[in-house]
C-alpha atoms as a PDB file:
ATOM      1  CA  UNK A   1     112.585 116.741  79.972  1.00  0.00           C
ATOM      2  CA  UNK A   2     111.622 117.971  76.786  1.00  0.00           C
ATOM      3  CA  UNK A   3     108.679 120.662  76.371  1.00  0.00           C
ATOM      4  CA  UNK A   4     107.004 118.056  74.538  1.00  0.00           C
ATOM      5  CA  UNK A   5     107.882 115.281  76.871  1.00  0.00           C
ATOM      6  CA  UNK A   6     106.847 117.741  79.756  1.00  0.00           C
ATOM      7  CA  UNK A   7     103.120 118.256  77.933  1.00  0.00           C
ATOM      8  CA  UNK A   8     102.209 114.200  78.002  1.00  0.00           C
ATOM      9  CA  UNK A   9     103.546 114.425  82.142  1.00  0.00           C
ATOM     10  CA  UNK A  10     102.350 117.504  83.077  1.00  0.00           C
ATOM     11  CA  UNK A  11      99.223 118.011  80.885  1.00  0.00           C
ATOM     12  CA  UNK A  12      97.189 121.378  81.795  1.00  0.00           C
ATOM     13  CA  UNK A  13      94.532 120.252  83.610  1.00  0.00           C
ATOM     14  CA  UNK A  14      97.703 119.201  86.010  1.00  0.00           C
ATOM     15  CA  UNK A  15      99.353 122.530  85.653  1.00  0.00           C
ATOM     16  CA  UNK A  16      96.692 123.920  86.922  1.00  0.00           C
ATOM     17  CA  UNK A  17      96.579 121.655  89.830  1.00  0.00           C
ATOM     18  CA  UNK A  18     100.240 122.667  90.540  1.00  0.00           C
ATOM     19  CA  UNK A  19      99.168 126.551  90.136  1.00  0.00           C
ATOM     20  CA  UNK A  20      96.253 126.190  92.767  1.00  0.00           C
ATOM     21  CA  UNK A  21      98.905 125.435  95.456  1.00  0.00           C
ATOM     22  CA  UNK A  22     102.561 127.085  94.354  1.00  0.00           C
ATOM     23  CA  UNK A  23     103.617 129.362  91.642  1.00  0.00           C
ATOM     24  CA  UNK A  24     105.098 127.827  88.190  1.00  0.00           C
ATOM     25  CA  UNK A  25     108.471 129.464  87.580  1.00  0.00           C
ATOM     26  CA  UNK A  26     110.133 130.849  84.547  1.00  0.00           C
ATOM     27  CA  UNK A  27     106.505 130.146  83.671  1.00  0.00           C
ATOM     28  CA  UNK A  28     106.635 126.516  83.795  1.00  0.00           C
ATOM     29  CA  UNK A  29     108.785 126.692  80.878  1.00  0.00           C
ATOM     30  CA  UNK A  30     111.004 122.974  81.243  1.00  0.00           C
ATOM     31  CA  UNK A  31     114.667 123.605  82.116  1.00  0.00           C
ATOM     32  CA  UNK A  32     116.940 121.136  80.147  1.00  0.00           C
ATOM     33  CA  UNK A  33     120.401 121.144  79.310  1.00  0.00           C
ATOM     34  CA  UNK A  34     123.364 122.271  81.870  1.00  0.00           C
ATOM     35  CA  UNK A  35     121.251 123.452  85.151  1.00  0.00           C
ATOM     36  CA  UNK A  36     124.240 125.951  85.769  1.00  0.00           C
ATOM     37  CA  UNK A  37     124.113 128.734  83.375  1.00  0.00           C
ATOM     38  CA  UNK A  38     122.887 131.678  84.128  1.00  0.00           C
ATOM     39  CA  UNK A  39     119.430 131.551  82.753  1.00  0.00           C
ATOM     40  CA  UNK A  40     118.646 128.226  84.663  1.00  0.00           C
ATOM     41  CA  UNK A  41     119.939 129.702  87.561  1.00  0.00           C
ATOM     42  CA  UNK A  42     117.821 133.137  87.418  1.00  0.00           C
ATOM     43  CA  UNK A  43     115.001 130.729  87.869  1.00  0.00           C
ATOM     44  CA  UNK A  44     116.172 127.974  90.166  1.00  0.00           C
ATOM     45  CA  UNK A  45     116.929 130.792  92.641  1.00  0.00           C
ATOM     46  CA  UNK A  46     113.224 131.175  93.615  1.00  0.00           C
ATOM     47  CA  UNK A  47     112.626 127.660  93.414  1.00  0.00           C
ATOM     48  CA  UNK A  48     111.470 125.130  96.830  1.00  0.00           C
ATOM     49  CA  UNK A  49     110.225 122.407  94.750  1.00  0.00           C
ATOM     50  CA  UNK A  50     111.546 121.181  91.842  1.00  0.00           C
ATOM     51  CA  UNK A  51     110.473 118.609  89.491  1.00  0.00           C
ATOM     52  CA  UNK A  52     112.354 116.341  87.604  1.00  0.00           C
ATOM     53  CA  UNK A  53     112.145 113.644  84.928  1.00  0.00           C
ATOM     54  CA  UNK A  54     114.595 110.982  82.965  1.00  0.00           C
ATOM     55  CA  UNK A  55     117.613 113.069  81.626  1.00  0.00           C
ATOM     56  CA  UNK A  56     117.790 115.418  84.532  1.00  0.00           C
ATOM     57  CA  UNK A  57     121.504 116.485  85.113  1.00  0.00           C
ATOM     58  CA  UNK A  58     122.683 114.889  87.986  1.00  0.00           C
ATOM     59  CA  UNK A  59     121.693 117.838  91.171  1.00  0.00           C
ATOM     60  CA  UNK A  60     125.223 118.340  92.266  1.00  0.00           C
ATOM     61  CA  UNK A  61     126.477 120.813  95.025  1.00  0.00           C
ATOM     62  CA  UNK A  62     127.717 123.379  91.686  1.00  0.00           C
ATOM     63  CA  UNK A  63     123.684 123.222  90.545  1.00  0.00           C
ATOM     64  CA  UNK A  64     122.389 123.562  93.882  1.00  0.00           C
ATOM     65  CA  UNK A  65     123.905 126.197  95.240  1.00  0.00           C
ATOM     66  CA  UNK A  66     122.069 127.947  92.544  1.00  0.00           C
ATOM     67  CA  UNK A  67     118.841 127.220  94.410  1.00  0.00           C
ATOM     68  CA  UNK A  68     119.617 127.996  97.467  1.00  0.00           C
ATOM     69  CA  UNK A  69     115.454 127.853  98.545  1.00  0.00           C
ATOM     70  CA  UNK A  70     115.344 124.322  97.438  1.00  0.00           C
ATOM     71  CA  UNK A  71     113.349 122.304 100.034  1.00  0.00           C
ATOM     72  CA  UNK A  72     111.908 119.449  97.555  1.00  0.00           C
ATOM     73  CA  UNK A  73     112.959 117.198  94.746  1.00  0.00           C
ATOM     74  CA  UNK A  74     109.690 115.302  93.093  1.00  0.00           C
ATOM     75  CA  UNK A  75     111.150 113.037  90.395  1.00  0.00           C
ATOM     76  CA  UNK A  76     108.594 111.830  88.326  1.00  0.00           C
ATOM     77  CA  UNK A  77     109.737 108.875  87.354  1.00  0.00           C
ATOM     78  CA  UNK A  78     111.407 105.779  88.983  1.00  0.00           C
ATOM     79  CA  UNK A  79     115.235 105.788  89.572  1.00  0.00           C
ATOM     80  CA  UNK A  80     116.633 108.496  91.219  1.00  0.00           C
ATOM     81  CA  UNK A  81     120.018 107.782  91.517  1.00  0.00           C
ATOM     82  CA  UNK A  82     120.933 109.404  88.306  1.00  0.00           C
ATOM     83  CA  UNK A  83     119.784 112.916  89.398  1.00  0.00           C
ATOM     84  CA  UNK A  84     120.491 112.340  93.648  1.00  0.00           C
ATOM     85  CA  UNK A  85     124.056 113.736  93.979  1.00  0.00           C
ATOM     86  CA  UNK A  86     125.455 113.397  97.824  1.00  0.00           C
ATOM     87  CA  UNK A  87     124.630 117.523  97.642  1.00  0.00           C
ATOM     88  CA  UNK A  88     121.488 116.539  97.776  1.00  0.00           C
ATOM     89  CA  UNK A  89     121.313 114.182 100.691  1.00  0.00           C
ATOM     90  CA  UNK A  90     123.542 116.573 102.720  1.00  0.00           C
ATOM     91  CA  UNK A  91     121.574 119.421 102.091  1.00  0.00           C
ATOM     92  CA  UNK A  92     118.836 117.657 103.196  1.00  0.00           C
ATOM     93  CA  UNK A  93     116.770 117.607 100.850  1.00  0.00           C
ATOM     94  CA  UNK A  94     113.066 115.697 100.486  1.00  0.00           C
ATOM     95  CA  UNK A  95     113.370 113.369  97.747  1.00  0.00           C
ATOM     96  CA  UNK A  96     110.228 111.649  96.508  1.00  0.00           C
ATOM     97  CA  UNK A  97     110.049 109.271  93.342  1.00  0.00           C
ATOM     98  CA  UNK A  98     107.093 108.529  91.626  1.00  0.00           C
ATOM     99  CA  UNK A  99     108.259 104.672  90.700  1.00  0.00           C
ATOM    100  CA  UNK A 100     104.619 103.746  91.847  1.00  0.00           C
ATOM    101  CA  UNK A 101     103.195 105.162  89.202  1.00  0.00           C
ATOM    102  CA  UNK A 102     105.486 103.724  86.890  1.00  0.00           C
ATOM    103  CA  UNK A 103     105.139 100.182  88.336  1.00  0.00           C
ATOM    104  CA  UNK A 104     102.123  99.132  87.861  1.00  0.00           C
ATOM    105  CA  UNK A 105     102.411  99.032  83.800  1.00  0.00           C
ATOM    106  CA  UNK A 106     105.379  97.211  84.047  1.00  0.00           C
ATOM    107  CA  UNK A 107     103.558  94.518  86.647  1.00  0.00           C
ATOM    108  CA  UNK A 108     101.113  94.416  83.865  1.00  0.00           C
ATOM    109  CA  UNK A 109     103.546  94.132  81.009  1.00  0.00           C
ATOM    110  CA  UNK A 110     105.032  91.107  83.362  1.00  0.00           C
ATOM    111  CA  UNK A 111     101.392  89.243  83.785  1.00  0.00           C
ATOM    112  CA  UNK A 112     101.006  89.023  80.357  1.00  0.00           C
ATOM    113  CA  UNK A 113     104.206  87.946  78.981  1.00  0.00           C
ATOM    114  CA  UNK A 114     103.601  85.097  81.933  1.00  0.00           C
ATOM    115  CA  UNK A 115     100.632  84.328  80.336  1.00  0.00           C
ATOM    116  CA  UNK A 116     102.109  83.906  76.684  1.00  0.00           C
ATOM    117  CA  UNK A 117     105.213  82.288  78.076  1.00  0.00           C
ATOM    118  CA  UNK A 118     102.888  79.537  80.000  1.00  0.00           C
ATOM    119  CA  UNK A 119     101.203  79.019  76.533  1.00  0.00           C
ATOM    120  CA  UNK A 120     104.576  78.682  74.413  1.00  0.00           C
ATOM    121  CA  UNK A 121     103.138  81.076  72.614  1.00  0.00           C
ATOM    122  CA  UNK A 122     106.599  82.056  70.658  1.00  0.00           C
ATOM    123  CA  UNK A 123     107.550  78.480  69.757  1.00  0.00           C
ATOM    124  CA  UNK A 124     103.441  77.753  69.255  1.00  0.00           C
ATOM    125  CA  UNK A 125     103.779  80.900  67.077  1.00  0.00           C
ATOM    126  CA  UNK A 126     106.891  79.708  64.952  1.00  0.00           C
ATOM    127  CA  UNK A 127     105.560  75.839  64.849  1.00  0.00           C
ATOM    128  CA  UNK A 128     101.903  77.116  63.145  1.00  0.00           C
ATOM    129  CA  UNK A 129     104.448  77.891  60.182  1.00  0.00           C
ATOM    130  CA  UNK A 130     104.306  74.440  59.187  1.00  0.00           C
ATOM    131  CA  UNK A 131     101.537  72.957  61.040  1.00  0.00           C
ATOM    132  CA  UNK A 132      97.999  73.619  63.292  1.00  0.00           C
ATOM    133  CA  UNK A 133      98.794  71.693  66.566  1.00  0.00           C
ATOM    134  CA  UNK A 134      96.575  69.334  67.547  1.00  0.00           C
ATOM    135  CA  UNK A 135      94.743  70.510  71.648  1.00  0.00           C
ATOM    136  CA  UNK A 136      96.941  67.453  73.029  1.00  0.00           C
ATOM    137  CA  UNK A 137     100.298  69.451  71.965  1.00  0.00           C
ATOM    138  CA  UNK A 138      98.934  72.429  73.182  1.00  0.00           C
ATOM    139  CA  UNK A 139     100.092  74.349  76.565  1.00  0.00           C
ATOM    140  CA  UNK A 140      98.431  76.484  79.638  1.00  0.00           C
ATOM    141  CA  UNK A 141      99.468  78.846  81.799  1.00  0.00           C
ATOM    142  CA  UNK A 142      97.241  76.887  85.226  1.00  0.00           C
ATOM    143  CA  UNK A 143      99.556  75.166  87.399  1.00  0.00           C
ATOM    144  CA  UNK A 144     103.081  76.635  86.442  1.00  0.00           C
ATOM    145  CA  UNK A 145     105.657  76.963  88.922  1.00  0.00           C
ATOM    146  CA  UNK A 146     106.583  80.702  88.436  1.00  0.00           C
ATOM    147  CA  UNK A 147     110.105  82.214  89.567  1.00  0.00           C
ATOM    148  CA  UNK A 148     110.368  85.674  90.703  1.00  0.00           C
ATOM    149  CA  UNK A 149     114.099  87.051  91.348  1.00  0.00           C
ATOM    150  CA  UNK A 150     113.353  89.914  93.437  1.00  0.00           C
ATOM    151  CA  UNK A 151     110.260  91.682  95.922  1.00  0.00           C
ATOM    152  CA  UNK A 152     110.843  95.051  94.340  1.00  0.00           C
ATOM    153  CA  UNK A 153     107.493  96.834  94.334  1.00  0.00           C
ATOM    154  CA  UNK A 154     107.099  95.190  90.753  1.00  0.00           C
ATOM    155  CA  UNK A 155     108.220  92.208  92.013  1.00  0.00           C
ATOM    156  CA  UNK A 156     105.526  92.228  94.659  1.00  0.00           C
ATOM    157  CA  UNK A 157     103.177  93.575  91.952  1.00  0.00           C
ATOM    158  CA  UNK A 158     103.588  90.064  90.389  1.00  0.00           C
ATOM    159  CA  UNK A 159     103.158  87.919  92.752  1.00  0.00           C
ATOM    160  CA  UNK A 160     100.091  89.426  93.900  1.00  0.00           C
ATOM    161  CA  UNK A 161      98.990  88.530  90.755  1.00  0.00           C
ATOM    162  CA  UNK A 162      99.625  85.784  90.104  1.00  0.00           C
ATOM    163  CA  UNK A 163      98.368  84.889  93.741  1.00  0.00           C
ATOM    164  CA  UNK A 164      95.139  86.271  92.801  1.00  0.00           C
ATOM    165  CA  UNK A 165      94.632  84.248  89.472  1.00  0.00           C
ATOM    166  CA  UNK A 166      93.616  81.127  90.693  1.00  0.00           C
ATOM    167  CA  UNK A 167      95.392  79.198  88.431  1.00  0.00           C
ATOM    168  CA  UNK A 168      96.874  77.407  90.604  1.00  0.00           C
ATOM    169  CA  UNK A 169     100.636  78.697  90.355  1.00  0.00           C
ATOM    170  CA  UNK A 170     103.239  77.799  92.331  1.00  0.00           C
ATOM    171  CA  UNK A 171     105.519  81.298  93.103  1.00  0.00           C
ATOM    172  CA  UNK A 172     109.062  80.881  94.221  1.00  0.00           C
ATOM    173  CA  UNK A 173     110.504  84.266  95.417  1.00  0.00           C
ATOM    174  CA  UNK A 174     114.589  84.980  95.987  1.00  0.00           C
ATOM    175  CA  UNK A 175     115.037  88.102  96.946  1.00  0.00           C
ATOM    176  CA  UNK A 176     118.377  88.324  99.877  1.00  0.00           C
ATOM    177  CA  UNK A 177     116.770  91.226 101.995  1.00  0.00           C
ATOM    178  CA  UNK A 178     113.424  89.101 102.443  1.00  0.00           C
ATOM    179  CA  UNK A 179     112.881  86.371 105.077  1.00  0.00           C
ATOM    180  CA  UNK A 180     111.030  83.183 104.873  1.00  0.00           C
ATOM    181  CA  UNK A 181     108.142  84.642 106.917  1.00  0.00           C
ATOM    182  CA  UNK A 182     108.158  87.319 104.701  1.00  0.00           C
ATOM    183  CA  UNK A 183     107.715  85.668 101.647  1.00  0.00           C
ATOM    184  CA  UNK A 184     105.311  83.254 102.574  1.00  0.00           C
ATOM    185  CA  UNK A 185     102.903  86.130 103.623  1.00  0.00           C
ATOM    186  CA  UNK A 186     103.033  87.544  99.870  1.00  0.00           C
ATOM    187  CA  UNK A 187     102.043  83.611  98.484  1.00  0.00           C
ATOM    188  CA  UNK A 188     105.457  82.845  97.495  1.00  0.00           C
ATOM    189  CA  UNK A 189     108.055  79.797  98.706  1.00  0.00           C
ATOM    190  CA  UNK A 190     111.418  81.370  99.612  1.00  0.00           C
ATOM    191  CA  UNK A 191     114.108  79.458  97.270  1.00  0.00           C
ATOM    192  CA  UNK A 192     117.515  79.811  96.913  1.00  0.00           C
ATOM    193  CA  UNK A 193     118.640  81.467  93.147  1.00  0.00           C
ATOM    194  CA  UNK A 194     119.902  78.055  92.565  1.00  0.00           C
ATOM    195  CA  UNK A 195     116.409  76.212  93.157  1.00  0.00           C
ATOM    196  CA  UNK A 196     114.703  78.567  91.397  1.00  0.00           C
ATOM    197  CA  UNK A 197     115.989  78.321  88.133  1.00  0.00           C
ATOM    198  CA  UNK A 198     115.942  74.819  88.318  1.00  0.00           C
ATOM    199  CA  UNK A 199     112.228  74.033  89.410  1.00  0.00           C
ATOM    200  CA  UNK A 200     110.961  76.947  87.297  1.00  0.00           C
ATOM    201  CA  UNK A 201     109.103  77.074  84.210  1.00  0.00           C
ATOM    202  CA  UNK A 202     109.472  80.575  83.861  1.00  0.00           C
ATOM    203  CA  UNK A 203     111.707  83.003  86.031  1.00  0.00           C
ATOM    204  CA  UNK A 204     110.673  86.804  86.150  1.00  0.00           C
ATOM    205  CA  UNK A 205     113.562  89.596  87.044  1.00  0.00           C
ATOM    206  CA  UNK A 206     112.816  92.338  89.117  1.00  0.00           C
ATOM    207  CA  UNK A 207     115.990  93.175  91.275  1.00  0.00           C
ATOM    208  CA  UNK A 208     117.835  96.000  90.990  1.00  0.00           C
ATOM    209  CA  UNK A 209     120.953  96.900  89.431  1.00  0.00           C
ATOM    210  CA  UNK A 210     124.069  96.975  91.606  1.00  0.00           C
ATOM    211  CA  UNK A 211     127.546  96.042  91.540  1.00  0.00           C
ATOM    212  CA  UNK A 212     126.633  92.296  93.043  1.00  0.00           C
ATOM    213  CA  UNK A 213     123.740  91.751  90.810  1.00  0.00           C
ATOM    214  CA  UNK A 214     125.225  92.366  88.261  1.00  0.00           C
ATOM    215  CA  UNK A 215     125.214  88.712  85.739  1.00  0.00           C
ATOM    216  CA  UNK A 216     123.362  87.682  88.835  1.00  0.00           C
ATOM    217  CA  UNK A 217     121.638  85.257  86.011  1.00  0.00           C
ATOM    218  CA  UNK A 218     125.269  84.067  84.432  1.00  0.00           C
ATOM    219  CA  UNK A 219     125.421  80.753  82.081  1.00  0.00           C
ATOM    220  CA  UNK A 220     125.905  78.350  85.056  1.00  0.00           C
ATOM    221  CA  UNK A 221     122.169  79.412  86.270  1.00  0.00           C
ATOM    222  CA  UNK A 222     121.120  79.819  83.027  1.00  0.00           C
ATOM    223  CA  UNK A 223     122.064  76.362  82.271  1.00  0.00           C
ATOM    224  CA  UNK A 224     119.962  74.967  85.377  1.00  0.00           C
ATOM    225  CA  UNK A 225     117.064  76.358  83.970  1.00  0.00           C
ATOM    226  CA  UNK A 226     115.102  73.303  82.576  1.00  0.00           C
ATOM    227  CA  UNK A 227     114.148  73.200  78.559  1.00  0.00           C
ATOM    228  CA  UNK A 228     111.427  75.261  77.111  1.00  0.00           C
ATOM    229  CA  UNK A 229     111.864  77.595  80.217  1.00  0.00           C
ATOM    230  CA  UNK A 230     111.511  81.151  79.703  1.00  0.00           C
ATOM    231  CA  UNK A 231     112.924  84.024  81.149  1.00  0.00           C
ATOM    232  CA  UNK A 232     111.655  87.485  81.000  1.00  0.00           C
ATOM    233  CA  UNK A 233     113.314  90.674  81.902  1.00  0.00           C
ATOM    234  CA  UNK A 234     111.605  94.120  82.691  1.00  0.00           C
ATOM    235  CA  UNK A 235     114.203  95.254  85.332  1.00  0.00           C
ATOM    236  CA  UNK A 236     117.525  95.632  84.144  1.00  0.00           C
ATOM    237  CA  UNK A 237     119.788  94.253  81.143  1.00  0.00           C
ATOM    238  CA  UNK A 238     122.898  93.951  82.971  1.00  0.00           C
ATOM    239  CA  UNK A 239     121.442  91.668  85.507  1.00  0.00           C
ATOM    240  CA  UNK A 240     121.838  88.738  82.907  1.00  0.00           C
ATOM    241  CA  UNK A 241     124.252  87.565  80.895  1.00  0.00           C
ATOM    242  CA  UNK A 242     123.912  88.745  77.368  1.00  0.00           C
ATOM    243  CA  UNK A 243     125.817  86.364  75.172  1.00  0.00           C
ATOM    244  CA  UNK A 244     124.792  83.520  77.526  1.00  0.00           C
ATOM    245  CA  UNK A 245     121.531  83.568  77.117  1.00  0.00           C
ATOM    246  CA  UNK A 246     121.971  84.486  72.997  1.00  0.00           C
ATOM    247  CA  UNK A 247     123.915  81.304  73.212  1.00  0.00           C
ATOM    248  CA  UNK A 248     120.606  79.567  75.125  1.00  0.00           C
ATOM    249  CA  UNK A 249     118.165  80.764  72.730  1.00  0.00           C
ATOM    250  CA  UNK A 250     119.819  80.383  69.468  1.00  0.00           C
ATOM    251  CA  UNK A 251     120.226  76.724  70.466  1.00  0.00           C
ATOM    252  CA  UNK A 252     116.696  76.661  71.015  1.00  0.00           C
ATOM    253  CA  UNK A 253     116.715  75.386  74.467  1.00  0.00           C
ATOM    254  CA  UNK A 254     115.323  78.596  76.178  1.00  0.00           C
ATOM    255  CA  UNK A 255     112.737  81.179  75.314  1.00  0.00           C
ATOM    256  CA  UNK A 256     112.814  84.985  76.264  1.00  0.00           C
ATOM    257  CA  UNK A 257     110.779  88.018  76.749  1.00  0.00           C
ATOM    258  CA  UNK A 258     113.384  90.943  76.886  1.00  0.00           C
ATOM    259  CA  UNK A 259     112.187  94.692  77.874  1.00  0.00           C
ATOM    260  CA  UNK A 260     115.665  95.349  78.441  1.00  0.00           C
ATOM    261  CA  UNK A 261     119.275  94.562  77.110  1.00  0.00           C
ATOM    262  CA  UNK A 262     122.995  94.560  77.672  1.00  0.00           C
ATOM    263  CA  UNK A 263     123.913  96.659  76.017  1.00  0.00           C
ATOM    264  CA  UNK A 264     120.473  98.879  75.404  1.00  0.00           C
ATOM    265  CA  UNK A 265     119.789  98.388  72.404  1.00  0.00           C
ATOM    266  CA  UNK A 266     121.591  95.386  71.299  1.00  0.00           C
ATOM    267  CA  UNK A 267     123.993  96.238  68.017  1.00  0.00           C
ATOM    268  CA  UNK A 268     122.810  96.077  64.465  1.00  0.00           C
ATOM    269  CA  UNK A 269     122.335  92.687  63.448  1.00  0.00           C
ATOM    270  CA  UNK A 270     122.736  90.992  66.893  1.00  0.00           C
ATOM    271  CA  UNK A 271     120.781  87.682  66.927  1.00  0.00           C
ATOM    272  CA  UNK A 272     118.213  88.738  69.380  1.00  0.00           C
ATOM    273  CA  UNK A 273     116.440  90.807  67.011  1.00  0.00           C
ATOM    274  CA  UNK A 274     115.897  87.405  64.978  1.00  0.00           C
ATOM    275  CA  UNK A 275     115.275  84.620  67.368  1.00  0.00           C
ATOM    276  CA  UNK A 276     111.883  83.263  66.879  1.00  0.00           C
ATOM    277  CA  UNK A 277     111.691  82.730  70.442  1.00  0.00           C
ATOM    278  CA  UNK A 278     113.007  85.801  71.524  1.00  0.00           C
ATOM    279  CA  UNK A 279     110.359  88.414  72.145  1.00  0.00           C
ATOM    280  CA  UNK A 280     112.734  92.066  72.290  1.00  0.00           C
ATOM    281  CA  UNK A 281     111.348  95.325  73.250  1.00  0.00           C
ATOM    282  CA  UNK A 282     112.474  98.760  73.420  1.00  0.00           C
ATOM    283  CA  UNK A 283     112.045  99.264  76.885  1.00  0.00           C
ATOM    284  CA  UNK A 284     108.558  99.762  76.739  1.00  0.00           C
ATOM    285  CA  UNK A 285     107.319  97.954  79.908  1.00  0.00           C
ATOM    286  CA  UNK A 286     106.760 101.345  82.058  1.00  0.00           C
ATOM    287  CA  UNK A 287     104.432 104.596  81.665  1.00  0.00           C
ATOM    288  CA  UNK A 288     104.805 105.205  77.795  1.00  0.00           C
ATOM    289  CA  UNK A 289     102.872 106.911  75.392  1.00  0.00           C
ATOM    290  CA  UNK A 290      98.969 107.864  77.092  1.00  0.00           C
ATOM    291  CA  UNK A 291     100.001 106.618  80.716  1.00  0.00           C
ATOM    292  CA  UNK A 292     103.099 109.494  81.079  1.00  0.00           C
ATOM    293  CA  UNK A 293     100.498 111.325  82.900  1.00  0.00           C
ATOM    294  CA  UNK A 294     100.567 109.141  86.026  1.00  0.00           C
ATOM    295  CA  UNK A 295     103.913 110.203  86.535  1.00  0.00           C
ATOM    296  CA  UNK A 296     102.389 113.803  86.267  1.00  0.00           C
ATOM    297  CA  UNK A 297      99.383 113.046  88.407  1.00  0.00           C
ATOM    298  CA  UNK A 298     102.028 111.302  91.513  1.00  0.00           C
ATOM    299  CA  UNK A 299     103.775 114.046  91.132  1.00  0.00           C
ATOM    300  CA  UNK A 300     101.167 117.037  91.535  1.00  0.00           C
ATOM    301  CA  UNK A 301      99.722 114.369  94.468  1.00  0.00           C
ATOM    302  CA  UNK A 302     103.072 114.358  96.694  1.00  0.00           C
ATOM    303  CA  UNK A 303     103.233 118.129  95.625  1.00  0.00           C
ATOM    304  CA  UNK A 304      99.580 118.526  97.345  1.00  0.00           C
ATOM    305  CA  UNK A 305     100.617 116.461 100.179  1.00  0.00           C
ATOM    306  CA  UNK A 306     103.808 118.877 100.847  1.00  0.00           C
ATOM    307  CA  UNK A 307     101.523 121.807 100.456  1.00  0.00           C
ATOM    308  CA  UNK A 308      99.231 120.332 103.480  1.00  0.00           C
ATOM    309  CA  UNK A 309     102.707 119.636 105.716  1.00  0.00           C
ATOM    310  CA  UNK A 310     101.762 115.661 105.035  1.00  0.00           C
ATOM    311  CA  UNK A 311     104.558 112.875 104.597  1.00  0.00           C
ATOM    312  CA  UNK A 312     105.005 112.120 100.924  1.00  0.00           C
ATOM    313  CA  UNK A 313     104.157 108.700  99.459  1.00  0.00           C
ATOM    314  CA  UNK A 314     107.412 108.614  97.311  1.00  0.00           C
ATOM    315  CA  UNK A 315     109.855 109.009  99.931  1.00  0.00           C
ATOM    316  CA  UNK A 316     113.538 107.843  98.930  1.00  0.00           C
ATOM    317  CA  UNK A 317     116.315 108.000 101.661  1.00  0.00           C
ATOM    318  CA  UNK A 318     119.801 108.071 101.532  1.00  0.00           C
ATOM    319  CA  UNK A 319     119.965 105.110 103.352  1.00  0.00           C
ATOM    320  CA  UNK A 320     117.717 102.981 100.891  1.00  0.00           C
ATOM    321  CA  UNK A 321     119.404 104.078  97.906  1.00  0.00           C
ATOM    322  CA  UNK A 322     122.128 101.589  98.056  1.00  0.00           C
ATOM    323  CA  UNK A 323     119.812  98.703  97.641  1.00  0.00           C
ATOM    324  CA  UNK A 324     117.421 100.626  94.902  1.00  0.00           C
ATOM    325  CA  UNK A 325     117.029 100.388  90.915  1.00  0.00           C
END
């Protein structure tokens, strides 16, 4: 984390938060780079909590046996496989993530590309070129069935939401580690992935990335997916087929909202930047910009909550790790 990057997280009505309950070392001064030279070490040797962001060195047993009064690890941000080494678990080591924080822009992001996918608004967009449509050619949102591929905390995010609505929406979930009960309980139909992209008018991803997710949405399942379905992606590029659905789009048949990409970003001059029903972002979904400072704010929280011997909110285990983004 950059000391700029560090300012928008950890503003300094935070910091002094933090300083009200524990002491900032190296005077709060951000540690980047390789966490094993000598000046990092000088001040991870006094350290019991330490907080991470995105492009935190992975905490391997070489960095932490350079903080050998390491108790805590509060990443804020969502992932933490990146930075949670096996040193870390078998040190024992509290690891909390702030992925909360970070979810509920991306459930927003989600309820309103639903919104401008159940109006057509891209092909509505690239029609009013040529012509004003007429209100019988026009499309709503009320009423669509909506597919959700995974009950991640976004996930869940989303079909609360759309549950809460009232328009009407019919919400198919798949999501393997969820039962029928389960789903039904949240306001979604369990389907099969199958199913889903079949009876859907617009399929929302949300599972994580792992080895058997991995194309999860290939061109067979793309090519169940009905025409003028859209598919929108805020989890994870690799979990669809890339050149599939570039294939699906440029023939018009299929519309997109992409947050994310395989690869990320796409190379110069790849079609996706040019499809007029293709709606690519940089991976802008999550905290940016003004909202870093939840990530600052669950982090200074859980660091409060470890100060008053309380469990923290953000908990990640060794043993959920294998099934988490």
């Amino acid at each position: 984390m950059t000391a700029e990057e560090a300012a928008m997280v950890l503003p300094h009505d935070l910091r002094e938060r933090i300083r009200e309950v524990a002491d900032l070392a190296g005077d709060g001064v951000p540690l980047s780079g390789d966490l094993t030279t000598r000046p990092v070490r000088e001040v991870l040797a006094e350290v019991q909590v330490l907080v991470t962001c995105w492009g935190c060195p992975p905490l391997t047993e070489d960095v932490l046996a350079g903080a050998p009064r390491l108790q805590v690890v509060l990443h804020a941000a969502g992932s933490v496989k990146r930075i949670a080494a096996p040193a870390v678990w078998d040190r024992g080591l509290l690891v909390s993530s702030a992925a909360d924080a970070n979810a509920a822009p991306v459930v927003d992001y989600t309820l309103a590309a639903i919104v401008l996918a159940g109006k057509q608004a891209l092909p509505a967009a690239r029609a009013y070129r040529t012509a004003f449509p007429a209100h019988s050619e026009r499309e709503g949102v009320d009423g669509r069935t909506i597919g959700v591929i995974g009950a991640s905390r976004i996930g869940r995010g989303v079909i609360k939401g759309l549950a809460a609505s009232g328009r009407g929406h019919r919400i198919l979930l798949h999501d393997p580690y969820v039962d029928d009960a389960a789903a039904r309980k949240m306001g979604a139909e369990p389907a099969d992935l199958d199913t889903l992209c079949r009876e859907s008018s617009i399929v929302s991803v949300h599972a994580p990335e792992l080895p058997e997710t991995r194309h999860l949405l290939d061109a067979r399942r793309l090519a169940l997916m009905a025409d003028g379905t859209t598919l929108i992606n805020t989890a994870r590029g690799s979990l669809v087929d890339t050149d599939a659905l570039t294939r699906e789009c440029a023939s018009g048949r299929l519309n997109a909202f992409l947050d994310v990409t395989d690869p990320e970003p796409p190379p110069p001059g790849h079609p996706l930047y040019d499809l007029p029903n293709v709606l690519l972002t940089p991976h802008i979904a999550g905290v940016q910009g003004s909202e870093l400072r939840r990530l600052g704010e669950y982090v200074v929280a859980e660091l409060e909550r470890h100060a008053r011997d309380e469990p923290l909110r953000g908990l990640v285990t060794r043993e959920e790790l294998a099934r988490l983004a």
